[in-house]
N, C-alpha and C. Protein backbone atom coordinates (compact mmCIF):
# COMPACT_ATOMS: atom_id res chain seq x y z
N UNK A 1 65.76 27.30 60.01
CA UNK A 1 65.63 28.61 60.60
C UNK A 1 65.49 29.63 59.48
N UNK A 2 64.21 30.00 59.90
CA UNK A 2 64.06 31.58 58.34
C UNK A 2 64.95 32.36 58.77
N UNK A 3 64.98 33.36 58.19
CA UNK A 3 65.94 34.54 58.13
C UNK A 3 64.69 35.28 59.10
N UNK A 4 65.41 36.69 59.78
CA UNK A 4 64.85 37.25 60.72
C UNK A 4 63.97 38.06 59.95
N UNK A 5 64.44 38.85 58.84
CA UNK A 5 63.84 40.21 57.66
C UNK A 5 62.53 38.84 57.54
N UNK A 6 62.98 37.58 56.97
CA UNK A 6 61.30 37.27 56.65
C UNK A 6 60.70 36.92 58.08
N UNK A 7 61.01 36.49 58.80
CA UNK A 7 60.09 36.76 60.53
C UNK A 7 59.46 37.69 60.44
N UNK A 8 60.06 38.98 60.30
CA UNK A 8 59.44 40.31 60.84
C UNK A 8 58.73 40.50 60.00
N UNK A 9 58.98 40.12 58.79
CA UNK A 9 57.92 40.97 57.83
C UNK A 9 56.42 40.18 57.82
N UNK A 10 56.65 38.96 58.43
CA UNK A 10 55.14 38.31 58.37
C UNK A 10 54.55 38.36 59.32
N UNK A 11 55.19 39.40 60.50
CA UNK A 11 54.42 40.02 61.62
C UNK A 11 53.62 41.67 60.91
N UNK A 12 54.10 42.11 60.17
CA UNK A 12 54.02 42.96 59.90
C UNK A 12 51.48 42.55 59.45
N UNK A 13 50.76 43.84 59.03
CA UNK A 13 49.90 43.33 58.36
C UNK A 13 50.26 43.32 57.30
N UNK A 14 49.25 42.26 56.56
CA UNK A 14 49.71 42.44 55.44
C UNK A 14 48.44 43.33 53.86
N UNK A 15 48.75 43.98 53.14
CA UNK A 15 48.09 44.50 52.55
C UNK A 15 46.47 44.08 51.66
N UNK A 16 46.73 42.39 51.74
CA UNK A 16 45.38 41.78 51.34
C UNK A 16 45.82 40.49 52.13
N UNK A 17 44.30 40.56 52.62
CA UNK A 17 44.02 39.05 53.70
C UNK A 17 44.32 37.86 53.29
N UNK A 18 44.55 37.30 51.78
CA UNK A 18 45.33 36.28 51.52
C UNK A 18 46.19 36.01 51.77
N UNK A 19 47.52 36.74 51.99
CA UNK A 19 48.24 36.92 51.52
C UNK A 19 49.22 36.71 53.28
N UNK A 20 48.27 36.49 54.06
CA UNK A 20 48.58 36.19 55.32
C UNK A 20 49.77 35.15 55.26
N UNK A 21 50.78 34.96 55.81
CA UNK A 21 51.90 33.66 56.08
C UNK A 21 52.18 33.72 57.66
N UNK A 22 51.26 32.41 57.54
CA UNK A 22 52.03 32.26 59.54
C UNK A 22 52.58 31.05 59.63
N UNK A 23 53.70 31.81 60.91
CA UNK A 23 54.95 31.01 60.92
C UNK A 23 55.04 30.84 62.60
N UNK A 24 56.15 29.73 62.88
CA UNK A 24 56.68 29.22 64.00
C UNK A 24 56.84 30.47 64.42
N UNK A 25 56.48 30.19 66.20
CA UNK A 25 56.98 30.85 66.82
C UNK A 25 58.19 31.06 67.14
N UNK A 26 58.50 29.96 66.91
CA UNK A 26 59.98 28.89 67.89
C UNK A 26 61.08 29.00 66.32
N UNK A 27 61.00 28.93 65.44
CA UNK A 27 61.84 28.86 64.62
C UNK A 27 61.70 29.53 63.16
N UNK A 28 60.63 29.96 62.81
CA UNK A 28 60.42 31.06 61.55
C UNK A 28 59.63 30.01 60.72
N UNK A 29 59.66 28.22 60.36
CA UNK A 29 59.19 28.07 59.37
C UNK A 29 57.75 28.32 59.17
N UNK A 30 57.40 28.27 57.99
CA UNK A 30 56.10 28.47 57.53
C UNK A 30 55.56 27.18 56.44
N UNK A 31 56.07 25.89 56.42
CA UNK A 31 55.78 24.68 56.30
C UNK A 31 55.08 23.92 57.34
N UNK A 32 54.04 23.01 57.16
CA UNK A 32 54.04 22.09 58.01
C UNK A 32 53.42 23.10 59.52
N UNK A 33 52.91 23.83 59.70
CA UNK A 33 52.41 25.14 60.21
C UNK A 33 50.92 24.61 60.81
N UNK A 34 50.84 24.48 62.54
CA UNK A 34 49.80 23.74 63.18
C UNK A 34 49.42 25.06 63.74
N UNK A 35 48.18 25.44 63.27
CA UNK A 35 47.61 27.04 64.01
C UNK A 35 46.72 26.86 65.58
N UNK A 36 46.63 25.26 66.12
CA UNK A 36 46.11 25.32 67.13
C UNK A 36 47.17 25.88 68.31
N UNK A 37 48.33 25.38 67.98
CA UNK A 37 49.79 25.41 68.73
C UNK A 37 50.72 26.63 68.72
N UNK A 38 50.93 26.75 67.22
CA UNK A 38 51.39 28.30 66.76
C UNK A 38 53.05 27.91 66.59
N UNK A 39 52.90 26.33 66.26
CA UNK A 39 54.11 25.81 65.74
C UNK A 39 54.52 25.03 64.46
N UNK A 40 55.57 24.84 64.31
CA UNK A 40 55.70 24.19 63.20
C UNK A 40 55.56 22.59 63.57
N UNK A 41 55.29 21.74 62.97
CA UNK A 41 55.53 19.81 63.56
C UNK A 41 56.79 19.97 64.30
N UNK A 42 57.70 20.31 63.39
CA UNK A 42 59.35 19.92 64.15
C UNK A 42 59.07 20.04 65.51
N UNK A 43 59.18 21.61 65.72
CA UNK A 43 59.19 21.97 67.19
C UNK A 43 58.51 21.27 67.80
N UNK A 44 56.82 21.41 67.22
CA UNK A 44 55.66 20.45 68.26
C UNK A 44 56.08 19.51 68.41
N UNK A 45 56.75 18.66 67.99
CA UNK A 45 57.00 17.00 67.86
C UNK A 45 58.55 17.22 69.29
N UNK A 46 59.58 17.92 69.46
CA UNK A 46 60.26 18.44 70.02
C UNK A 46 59.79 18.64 71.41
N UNK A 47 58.94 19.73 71.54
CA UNK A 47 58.40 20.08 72.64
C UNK A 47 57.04 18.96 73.67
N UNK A 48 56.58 18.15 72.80
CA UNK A 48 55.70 17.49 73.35
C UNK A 48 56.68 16.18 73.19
N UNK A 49 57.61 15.77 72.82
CA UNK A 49 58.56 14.52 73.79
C UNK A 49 58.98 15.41 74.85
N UNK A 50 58.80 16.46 75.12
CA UNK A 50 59.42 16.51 76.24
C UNK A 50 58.45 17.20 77.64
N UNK A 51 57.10 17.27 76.60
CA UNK A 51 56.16 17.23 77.99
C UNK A 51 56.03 18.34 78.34
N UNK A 52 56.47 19.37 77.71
CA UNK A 52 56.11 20.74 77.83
C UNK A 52 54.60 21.59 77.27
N UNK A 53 54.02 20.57 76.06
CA UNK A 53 52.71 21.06 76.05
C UNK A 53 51.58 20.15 76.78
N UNK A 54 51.01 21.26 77.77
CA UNK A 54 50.24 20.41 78.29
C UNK A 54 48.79 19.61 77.60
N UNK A 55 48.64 18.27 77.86
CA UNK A 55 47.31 17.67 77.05
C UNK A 55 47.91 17.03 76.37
N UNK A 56 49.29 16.63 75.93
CA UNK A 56 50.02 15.99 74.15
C UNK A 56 50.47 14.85 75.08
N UNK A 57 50.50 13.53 74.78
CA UNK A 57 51.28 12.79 75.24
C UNK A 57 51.69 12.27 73.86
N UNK A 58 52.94 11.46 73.47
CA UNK A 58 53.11 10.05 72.68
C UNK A 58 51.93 9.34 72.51
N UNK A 59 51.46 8.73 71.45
CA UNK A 59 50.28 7.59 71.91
C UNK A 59 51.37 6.33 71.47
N UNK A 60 50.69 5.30 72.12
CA UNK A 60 51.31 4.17 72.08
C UNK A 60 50.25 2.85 72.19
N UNK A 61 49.97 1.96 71.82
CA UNK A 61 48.85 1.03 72.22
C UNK A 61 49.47 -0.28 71.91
C-alpha cells in the first residue's frame, strides 16, 4: 500500500509527459502496472480468482 501524499500526487498533472506514474487503482502500487485494467497483477490476479473481471478466467488445459 503507497502512502496516500504519493496517490494524490500522481493524480495530480504532471509538469513533463514523461514523467507520468500510473498506479493501482485498488492499492497505490506503481510496479507490475497493467494499463488495460488500471491495476496492479496483485489485485488483477485477486480480483479475477474471484470472477469479478469480466472476460478473465484461470486457464487450465
Amino acid at each position: 500500500m503507497s502512502k496516500t501524499s504519493t496517490y494524490v500526487r500522481s493524480l495530480k498533472p504532471p509538469k513533463f509527459k514523461s514523467r507520468v506514474v500510473r498506479r493501482c487503482f485498488r492499492c497505490g502500487r506503481k510496479r507490475g502496472y497493467m494499463r488495460d485494467f488500471d491495476l496492479c497483477r496483485i489485485c488483477f490476479r485477486e480480483l479475477a480468482n474471484e470472477g469479478l473481471i469480466p472476460g478473465i478466467r484461470k486457464s487450465s488445459w
